[in-house]
Protein backbone atom coordinates (compact mmCIF):
# COMPACT_ATOMS: atom_id res chain seq x y z
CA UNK A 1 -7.21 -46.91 -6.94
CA UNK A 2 -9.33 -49.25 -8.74
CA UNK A 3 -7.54 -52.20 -11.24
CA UNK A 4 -9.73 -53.33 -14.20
CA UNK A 5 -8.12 -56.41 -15.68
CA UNK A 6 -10.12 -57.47 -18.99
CA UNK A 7 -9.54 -60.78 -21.01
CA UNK A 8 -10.81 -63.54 -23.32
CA UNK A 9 -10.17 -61.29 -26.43
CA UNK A 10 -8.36 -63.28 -28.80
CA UNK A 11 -9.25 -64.27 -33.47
CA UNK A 12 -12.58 -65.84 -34.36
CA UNK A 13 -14.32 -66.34 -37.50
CA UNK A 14 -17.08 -64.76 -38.35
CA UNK A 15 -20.28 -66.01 -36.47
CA UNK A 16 -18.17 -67.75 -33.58
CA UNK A 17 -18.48 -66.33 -30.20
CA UNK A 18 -16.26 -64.87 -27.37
CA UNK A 19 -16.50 -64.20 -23.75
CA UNK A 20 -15.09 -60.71 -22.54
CA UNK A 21 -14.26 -60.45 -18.44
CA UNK A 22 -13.15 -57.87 -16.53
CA UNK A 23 -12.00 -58.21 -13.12
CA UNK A 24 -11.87 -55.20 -10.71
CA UNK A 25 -9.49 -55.00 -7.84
CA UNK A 26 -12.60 -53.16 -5.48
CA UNK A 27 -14.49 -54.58 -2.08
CA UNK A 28 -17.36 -52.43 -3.56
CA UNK A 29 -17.29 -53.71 -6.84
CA UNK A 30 -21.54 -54.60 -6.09
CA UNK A 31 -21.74 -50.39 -5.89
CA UNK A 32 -20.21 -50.20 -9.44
CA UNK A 33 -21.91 -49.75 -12.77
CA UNK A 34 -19.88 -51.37 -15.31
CA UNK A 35 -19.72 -51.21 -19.12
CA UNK A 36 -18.16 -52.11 -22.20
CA UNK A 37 -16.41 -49.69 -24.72
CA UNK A 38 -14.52 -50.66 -28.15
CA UNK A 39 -11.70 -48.72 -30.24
CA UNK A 40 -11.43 -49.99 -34.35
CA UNK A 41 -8.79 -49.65 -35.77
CA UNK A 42 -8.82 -45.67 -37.16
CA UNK A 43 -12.34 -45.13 -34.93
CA UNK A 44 -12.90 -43.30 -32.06
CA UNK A 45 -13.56 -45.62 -28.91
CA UNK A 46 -17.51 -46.24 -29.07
CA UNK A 47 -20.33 -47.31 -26.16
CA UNK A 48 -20.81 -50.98 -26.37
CA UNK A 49 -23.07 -52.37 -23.22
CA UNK A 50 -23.17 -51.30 -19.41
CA UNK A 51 -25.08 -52.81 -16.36
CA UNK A 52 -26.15 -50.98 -13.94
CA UNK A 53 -25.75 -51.52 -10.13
CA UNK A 54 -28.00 -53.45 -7.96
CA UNK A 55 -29.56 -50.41 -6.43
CA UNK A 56 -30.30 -49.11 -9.78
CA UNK A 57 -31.84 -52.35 -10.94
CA UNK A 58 -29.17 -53.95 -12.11
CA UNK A 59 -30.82 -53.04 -15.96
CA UNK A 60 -28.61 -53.42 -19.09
CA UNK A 61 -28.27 -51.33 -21.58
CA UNK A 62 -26.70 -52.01 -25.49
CA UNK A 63 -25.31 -50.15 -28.43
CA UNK A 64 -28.08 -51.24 -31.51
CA UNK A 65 -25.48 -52.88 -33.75
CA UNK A 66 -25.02 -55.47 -30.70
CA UNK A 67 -28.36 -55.97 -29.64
CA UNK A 68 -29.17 -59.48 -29.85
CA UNK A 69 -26.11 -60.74 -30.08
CA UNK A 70 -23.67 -59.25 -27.29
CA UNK A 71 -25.02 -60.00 -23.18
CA UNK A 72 -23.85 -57.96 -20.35
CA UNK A 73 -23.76 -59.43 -17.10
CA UNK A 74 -21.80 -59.44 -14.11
CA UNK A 75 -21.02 -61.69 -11.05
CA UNK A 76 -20.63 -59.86 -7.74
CA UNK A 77 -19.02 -62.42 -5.77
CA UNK A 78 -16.28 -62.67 -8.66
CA UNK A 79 -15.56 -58.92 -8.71
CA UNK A 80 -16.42 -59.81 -12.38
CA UNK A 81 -18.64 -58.44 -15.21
CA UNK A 82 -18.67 -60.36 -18.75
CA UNK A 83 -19.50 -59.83 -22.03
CA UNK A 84 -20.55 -62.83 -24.24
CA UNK A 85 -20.61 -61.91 -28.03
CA UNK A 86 -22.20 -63.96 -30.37
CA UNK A 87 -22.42 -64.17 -34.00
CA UNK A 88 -19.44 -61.92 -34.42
CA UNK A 89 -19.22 -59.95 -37.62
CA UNK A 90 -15.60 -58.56 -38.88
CA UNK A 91 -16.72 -55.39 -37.91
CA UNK A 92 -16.60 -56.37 -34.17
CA UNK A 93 -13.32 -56.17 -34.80
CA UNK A 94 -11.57 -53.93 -32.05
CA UNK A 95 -10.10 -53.46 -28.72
CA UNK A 96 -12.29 -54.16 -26.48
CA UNK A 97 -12.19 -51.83 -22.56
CA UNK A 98 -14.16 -52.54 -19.33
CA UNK A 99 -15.10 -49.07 -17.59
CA UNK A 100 -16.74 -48.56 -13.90
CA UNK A 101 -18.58 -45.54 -12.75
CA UNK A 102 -18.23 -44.95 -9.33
CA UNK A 103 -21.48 -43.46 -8.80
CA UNK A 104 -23.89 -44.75 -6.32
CA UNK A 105 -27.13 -43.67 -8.03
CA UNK A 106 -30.74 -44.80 -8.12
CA UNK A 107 -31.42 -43.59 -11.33
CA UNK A 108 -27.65 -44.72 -12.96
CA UNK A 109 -28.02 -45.08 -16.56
CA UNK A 110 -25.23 -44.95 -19.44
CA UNK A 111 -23.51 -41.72 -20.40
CA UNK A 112 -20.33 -40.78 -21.83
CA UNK A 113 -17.03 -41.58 -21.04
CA UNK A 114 -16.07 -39.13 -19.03
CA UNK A 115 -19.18 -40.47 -16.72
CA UNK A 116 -16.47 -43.58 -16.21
CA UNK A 117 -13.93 -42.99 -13.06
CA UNK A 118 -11.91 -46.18 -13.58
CA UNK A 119 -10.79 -48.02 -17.01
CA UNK A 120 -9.03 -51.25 -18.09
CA UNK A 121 -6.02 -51.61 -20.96
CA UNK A 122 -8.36 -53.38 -22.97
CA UNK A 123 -8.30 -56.93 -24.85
CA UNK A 124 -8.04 -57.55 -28.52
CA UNK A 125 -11.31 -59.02 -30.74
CA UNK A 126 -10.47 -59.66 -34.10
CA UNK A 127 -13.23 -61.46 -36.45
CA UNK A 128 -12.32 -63.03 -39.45
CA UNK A 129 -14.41 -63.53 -42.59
């Protein structure tokens, strides 16, 4: 069983910044594709970024709202992957859950969440106007 433990959530104003990480409990966290998720408040939980796995090119993918201002990346040796969110609007405002997909794939892009073997609890990002 895999452990996700995400943090740095915590209240920002509007255009401050946050780091996300997630740390996951794995020896083959470097075969993992990771992403980002986030639940609003009365919203269903929504993609927000994912990076692939080396083999697969270690490409990163984004939601469009957060393109620009939200960077994926991850550090191997840490068992880490981060998210660093910039210029935060009040409707980044949510709980914010790291994900890993399992699958050791070539071609590994995005998909739904069901696509996700492993989750985290999440961390709180609430943006003030």
């Amino acid at each position: 069983q895999v452990q996700l433990v995400e943090s740095g959530g915590g209240l920002v104003q509007a255009g401050g910044s946050l780091r996300l990480s997630c740390v996951a409990s794995a020896r083959t966290f470097r075969t993992f594709s990771m992403a980002w998720f986030r639940q609003a408040p009365g919203k269903e939980r929504e993609f927000v970024a994912a990076i692939s796995w080396s083999g697969a090119g270690g490409n990163t993918y984004y939601t469009d709202s957060v393109k620009g201002r939200f960077t994926i990346s991850r550090d191997n040796a840490k068992n880490t992957v981060y998210l660093q969110m910039n210029s935060l609007k009040p409707e980044d405002t949510a709980v914010y859950f790291c994900a890993a997909d399992t699958t050791v794939s070539r071609t590994w892009g995005p998909g739904p969440e069901d696509q996700y073997r492993f989750w985290g609890q999440g961390t709180q990002v609430t943006v003030s106007s």
